[in-house]
C-alpha atoms as a PDB file:
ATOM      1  CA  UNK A   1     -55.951 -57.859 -19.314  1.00  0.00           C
ATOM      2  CA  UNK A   2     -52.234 -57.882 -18.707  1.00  0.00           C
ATOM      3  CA  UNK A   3     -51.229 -56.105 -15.964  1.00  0.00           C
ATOM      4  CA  UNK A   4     -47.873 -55.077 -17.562  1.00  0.00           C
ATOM      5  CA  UNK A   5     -50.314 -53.326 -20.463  1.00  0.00           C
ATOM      6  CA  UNK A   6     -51.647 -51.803 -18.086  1.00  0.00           C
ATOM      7  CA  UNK A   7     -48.194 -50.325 -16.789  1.00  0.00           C
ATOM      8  CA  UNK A   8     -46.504 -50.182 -20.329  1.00  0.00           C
ATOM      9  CA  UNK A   9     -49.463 -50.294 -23.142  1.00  0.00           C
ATOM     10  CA  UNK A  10     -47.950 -51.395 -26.275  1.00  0.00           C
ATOM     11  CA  UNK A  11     -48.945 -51.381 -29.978  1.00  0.00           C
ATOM     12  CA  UNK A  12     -50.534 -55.292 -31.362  1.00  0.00           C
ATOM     13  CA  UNK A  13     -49.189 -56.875 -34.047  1.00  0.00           C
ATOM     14  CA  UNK A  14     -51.093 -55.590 -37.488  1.00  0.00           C
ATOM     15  CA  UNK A  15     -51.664 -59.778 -37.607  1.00  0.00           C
ATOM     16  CA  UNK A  16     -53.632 -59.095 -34.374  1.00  0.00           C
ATOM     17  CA  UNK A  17     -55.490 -56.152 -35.281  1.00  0.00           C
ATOM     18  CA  UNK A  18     -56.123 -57.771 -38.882  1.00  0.00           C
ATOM     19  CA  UNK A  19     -57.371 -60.993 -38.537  1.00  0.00           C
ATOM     20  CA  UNK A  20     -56.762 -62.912 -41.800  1.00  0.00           C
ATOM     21  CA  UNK A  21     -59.519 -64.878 -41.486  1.00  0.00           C
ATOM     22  CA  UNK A  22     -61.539 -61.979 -41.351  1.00  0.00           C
ATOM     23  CA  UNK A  23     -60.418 -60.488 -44.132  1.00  0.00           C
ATOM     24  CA  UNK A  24     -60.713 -63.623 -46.116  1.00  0.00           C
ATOM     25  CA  UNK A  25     -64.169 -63.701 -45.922  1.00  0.00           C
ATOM     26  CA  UNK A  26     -64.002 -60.039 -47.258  1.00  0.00           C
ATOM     27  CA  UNK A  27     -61.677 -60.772 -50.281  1.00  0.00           C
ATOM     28  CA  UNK A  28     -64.173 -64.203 -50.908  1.00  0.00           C
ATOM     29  CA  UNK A  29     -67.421 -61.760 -51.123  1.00  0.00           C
ATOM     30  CA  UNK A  30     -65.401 -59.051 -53.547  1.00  0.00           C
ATOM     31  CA  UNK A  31     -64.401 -62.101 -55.724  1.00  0.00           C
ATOM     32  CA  UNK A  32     -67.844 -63.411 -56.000  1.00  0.00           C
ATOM     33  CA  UNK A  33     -69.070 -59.975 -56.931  1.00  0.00           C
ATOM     34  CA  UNK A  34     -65.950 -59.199 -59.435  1.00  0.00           C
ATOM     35  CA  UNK A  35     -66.882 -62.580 -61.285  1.00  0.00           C
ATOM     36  CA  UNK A  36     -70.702 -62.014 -61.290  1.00  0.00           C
ATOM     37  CA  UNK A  37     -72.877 -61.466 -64.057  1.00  0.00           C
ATOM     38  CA  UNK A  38     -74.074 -57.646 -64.561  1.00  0.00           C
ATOM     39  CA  UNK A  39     -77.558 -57.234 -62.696  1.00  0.00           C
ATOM     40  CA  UNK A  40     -79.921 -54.115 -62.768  1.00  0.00           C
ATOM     41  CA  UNK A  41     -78.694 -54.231 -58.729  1.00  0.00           C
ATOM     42  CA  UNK A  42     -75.455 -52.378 -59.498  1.00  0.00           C
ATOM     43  CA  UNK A  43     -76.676 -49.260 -59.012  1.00  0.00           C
ATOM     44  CA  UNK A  44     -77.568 -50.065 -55.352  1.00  0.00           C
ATOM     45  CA  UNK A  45     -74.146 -51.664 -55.071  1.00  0.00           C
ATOM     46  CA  UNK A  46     -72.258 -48.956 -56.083  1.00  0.00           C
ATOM     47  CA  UNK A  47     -74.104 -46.835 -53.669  1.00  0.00           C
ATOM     48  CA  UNK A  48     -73.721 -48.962 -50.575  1.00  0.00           C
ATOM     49  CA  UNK A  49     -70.192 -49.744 -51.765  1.00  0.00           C
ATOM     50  CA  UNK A  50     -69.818 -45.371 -51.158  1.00  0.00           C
ATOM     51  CA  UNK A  51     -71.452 -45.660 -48.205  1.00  0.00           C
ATOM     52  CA  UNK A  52     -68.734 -48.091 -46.871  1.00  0.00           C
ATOM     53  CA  UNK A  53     -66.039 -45.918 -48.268  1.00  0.00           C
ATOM     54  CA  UNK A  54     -67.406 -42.782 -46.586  1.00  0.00           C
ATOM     55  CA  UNK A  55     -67.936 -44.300 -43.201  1.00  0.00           C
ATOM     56  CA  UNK A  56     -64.409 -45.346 -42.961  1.00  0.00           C
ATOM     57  CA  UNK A  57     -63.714 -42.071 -44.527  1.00  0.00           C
ATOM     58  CA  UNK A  58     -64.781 -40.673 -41.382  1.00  0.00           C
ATOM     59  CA  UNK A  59     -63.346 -43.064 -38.890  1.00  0.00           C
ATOM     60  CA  UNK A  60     -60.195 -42.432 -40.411  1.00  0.00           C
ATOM     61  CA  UNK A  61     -61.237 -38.449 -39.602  1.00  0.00           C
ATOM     62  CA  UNK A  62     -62.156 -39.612 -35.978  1.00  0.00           C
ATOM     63  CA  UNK A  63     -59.026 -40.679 -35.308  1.00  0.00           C
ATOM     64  CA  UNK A  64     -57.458 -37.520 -36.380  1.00  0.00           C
ATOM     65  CA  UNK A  65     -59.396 -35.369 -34.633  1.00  0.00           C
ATOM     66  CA  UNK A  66     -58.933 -37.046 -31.531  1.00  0.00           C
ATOM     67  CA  UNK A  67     -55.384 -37.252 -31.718  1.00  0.00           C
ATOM     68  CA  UNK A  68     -55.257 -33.622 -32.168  1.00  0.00           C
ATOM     69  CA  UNK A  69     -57.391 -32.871 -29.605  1.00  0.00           C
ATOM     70  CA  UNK A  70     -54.441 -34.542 -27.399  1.00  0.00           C
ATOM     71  CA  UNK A  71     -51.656 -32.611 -28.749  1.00  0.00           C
ATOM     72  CA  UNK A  72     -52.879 -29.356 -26.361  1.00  0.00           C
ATOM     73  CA  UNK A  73     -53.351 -31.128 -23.269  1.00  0.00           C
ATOM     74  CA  UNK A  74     -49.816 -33.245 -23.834  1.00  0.00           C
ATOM     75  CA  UNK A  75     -48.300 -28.983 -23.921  1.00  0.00           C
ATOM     76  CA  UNK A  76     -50.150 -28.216 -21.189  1.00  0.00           C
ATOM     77  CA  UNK A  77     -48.787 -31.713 -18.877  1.00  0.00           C
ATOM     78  CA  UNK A  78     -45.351 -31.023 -20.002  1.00  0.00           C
ATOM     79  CA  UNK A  79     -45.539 -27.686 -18.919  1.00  0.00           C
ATOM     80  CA  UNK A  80     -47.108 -28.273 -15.238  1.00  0.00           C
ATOM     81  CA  UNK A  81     -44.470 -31.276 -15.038  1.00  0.00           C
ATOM     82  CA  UNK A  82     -41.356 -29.363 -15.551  1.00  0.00           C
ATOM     83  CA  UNK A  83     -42.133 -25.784 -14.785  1.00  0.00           C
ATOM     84  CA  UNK A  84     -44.019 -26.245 -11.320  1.00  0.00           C
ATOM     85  CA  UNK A  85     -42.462 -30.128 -10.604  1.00  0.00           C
ATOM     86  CA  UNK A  86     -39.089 -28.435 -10.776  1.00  0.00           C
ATOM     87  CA  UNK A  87     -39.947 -25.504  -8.573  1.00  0.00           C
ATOM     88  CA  UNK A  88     -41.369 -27.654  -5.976  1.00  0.00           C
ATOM     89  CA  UNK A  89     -38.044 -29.643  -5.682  1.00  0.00           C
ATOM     90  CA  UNK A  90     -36.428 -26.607  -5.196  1.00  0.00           C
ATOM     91  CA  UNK A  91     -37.969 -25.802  -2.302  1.00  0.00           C
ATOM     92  CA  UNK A  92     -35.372 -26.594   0.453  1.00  0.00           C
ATOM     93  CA  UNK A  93     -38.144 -26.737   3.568  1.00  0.00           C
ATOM     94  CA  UNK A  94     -39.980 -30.051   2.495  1.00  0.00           C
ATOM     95  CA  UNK A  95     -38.411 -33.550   3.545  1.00  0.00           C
ATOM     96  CA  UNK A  96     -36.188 -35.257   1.205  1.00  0.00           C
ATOM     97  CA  UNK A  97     -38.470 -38.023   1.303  1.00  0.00           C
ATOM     98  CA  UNK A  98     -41.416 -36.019  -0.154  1.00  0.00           C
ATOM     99  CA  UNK A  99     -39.239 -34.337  -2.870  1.00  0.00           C
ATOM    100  CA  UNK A 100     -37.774 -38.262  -4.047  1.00  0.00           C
ATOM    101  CA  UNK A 101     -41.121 -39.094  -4.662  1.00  0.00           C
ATOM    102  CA  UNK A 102     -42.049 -36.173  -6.201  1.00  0.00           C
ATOM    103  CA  UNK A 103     -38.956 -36.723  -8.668  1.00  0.00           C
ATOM    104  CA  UNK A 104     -39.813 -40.170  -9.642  1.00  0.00           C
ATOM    105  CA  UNK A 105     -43.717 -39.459 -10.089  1.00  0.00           C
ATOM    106  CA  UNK A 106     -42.422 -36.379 -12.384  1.00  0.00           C
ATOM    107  CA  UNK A 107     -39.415 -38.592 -14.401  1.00  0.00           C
ATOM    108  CA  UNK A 108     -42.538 -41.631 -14.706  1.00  0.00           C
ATOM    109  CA  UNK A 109     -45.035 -39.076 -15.924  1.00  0.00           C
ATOM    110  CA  UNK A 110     -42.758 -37.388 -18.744  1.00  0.00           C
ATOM    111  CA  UNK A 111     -41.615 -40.666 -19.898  1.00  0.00           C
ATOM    112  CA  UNK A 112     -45.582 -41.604 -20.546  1.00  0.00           C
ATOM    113  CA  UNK A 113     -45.869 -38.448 -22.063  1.00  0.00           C
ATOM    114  CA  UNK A 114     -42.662 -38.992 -24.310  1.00  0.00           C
ATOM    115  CA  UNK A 115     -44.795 -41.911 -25.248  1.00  0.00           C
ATOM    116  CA  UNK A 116     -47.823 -40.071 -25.914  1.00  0.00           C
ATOM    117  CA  UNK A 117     -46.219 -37.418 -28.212  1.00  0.00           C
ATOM    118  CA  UNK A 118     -44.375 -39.795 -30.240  1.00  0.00           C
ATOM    119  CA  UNK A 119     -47.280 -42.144 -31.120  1.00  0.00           C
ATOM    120  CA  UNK A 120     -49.100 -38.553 -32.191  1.00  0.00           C
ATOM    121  CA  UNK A 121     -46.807 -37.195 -34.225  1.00  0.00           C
ATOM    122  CA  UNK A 122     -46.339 -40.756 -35.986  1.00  0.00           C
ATOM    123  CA  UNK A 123     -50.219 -40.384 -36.397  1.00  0.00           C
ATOM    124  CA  UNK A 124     -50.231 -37.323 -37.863  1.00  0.00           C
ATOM    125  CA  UNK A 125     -47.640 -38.015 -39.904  1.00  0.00           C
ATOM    126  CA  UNK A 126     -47.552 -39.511 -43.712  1.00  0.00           C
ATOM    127  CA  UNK A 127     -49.945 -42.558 -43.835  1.00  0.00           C
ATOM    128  CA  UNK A 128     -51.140 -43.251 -47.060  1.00  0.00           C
ATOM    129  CA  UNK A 129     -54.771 -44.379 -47.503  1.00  0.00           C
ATOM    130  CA  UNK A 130     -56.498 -45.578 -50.456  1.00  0.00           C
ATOM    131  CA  UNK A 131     -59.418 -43.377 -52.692  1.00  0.00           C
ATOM    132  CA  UNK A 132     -60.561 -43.950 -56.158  1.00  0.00           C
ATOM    133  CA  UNK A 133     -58.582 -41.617 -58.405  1.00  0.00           C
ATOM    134  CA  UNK A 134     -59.354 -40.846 -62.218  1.00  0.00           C
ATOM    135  CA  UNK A 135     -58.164 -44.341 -63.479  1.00  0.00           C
ATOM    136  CA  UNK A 136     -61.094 -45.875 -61.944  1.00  0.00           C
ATOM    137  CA  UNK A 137     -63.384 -43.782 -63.622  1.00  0.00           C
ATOM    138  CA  UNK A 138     -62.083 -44.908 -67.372  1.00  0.00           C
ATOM    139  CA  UNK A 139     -65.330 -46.357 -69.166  1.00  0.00           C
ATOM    140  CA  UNK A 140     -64.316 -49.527 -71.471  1.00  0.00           C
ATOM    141  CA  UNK A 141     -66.100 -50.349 -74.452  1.00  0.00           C
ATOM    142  CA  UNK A 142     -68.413 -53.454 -74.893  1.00  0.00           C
ATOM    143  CA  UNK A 143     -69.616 -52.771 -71.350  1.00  0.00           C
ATOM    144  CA  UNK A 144     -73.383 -53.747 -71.639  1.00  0.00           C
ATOM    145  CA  UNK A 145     -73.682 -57.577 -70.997  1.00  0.00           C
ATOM    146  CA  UNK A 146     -77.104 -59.455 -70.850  1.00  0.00           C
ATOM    147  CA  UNK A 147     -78.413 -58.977 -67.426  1.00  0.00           C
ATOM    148  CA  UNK A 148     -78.782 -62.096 -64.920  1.00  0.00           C
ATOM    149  CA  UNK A 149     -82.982 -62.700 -64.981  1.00  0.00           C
ATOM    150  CA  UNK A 150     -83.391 -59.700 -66.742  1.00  0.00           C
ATOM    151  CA  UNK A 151     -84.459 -60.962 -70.679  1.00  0.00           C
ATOM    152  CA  UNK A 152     -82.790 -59.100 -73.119  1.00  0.00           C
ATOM    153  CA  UNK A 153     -82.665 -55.942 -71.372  1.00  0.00           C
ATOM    154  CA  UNK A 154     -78.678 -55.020 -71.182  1.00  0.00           C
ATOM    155  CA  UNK A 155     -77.047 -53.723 -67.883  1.00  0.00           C
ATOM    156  CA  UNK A 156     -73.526 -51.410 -67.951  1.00  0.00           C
ATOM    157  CA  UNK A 157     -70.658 -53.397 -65.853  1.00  0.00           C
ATOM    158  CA  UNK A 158     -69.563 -50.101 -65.440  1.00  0.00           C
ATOM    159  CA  UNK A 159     -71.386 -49.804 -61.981  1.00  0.00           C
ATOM    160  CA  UNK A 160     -70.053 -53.265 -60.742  1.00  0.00           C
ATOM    161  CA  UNK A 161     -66.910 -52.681 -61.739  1.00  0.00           C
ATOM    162  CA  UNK A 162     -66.261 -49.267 -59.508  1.00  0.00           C
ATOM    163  CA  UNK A 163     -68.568 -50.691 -56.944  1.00  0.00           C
ATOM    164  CA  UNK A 164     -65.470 -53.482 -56.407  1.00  0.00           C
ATOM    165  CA  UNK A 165     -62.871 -51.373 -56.711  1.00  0.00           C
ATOM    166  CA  UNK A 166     -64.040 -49.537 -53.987  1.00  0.00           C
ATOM    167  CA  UNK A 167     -64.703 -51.754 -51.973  1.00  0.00           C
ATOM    168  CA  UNK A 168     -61.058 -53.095 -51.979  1.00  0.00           C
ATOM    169  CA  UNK A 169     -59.952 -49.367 -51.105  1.00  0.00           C
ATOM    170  CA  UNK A 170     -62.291 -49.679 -48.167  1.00  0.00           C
ATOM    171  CA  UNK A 171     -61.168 -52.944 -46.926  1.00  0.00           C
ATOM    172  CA  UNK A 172     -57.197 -51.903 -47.173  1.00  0.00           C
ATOM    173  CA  UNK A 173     -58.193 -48.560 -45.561  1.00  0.00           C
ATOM    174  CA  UNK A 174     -59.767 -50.768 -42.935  1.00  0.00           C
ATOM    175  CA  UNK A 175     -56.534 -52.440 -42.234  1.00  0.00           C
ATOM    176  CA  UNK A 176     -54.594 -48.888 -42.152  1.00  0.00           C
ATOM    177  CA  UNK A 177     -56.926 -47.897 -39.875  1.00  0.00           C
ATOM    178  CA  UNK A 178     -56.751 -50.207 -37.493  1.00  0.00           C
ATOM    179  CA  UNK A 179     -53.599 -49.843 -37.087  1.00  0.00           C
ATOM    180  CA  UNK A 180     -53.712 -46.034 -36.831  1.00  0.00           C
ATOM    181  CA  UNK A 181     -56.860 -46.309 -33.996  1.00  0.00           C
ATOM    182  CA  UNK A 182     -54.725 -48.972 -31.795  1.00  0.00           C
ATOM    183  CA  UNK A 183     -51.916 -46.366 -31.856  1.00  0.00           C
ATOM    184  CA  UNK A 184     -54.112 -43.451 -31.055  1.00  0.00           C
ATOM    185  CA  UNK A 185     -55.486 -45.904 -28.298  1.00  0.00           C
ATOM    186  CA  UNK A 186     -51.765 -46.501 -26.783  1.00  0.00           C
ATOM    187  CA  UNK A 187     -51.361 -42.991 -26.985  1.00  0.00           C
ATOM    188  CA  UNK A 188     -53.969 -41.952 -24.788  1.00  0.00           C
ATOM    189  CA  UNK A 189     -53.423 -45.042 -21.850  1.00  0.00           C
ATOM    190  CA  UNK A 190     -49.704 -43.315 -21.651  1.00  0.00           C
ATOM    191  CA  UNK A 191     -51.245 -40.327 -21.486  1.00  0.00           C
ATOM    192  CA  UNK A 192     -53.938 -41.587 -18.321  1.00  0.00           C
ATOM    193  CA  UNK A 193     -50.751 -43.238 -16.571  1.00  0.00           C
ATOM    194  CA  UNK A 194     -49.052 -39.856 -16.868  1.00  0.00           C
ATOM    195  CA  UNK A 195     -51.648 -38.174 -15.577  1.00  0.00           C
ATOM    196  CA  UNK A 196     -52.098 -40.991 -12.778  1.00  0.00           C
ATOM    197  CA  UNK A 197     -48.380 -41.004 -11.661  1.00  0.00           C
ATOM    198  CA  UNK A 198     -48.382 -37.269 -11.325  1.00  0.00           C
ATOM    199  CA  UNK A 199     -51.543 -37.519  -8.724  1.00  0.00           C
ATOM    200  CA  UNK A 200     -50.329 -40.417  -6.713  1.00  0.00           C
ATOM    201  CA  UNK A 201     -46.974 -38.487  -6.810  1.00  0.00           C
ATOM    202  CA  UNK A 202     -48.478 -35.921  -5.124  1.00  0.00           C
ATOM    203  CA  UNK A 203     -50.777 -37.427  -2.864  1.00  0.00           C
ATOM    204  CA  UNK A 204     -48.110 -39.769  -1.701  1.00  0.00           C
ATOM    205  CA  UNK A 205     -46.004 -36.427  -1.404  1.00  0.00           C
ATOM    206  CA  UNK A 206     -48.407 -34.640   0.398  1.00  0.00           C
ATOM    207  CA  UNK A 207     -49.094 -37.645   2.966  1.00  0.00           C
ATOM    208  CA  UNK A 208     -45.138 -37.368   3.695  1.00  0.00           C
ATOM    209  CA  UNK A 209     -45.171 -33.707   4.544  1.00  0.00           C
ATOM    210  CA  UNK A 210     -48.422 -33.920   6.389  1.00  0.00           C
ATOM    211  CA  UNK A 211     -46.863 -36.658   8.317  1.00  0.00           C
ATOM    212  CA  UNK A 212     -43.947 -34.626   8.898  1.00  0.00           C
ATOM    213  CA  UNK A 213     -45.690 -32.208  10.611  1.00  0.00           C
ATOM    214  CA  UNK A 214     -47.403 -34.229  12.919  1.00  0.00           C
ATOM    215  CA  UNK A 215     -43.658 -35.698  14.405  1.00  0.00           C
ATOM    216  CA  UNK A 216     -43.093 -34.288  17.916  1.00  0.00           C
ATOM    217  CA  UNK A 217     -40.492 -32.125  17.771  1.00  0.00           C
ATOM    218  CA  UNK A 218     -37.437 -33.104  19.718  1.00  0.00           C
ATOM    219  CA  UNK A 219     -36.545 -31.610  22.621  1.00  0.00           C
ATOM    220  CA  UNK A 220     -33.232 -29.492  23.389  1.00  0.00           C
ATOM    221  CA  UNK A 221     -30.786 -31.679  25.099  1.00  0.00           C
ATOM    222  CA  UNK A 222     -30.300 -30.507  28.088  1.00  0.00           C
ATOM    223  CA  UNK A 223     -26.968 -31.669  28.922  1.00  0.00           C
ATOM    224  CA  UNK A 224     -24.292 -30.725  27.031  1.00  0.00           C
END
């Protein structure tokens, strides 16, 4: 991995996270289906083609939920960083040292969490996904067609027909998502390295001070 995403994680490219060849293959298998014969199948297609739907469905909720469940503890940071970080640099008694690193380790940490709070809100703001809506559900006459292998006996293309459509909802909301989860993943590495550069802040801190009070004190001068 790259250190400097370790440092700074950024968002990939939606190239990256949406590999066109992938998706290819996807859009090849929707276009064999689309142009295929009605088969007494399409009933199980449509139903697997739900299933898909619903399971990204519920990623997409995933990645709400856990971006929510951020929001509190991104409050609670803020509030430890500037309400006790700024009381402890008040404090005249510890070594300048300790309270420069204690600044920096405070001004890194609410810049990740800047970060952090950004990248939620954007998640939580208006991203439209796709979902069937009444227009798919039309019915068109002339729908029964010979099925393949099947004699005379006449199968709907009603079935195939919503099966495909959504199926292309689920493969865009793939894409969206994607997206959406490598932002919610950003979101919570600035979060770590917030947490991270307050605790090394303060252990560094504390080693100063400690430090500190092991020098020898020095002596009166005797001459004047």
């Amino acid at each position: 991995m790259n250190p400097f995403y370790v440092l700074w994680p950024w968002r990939q490219k939606p190239g990256t996270l949406n590999p066109a060849d992938v998706f290819a293959v996807y859009q090849k298998a929707l276009t064999a289906m689309e142009n295929s014969p009605a088969s007494a199948d399409d009933a199980k297609l449509l139903a697997q083609s739900w299933k898909l739907f619903d399971n990204e469905a519920a990623r997409r909720n995933s990645i709400d939920t856990r971006a929510a469940a951020t929001m509190p503890a991104i409050t609670l940071a803020a509030t430890l960083v500037t309400g006790v970080g700024f009381t402890i640099l008040k404090d005249v008694s510890l070594p300048p040292s300790s309270r420069w690193i204690i600044l920096v380790s405070f001004l890194i940490s609410l810049i990740y969490l800047v970060r952090t709070m950004l990248l939620l809100f954007l998640i939580h703001g208006a991203i439209s996904r796709y979902t069937p809506d009444p227009s798919d559900l039309v019915t068109y006459p002339n729908d029964l067609r010979p099925a393949a292998g099947a004699g005379a006996a006449a199968v709907s293309l009603y079935d195939r027909r919503l099966a495909c459509k959504i199926m292309n909802y689920t493969v865009n909301n793939y894409k969206i998502n994607n997206i959406w989860s490598d932002a919610l993943f950003v979101a919570q590495r600035a979060f770590r390295n917030a947490i991270i550069a307050v605790v090394l802040g303060g252990i560094a801190a504390a080693g100063v001070i400690f430090l500190n009070t092991l020098a020898p004190a020095v002596p009166p001068c005797l001459f004047e």
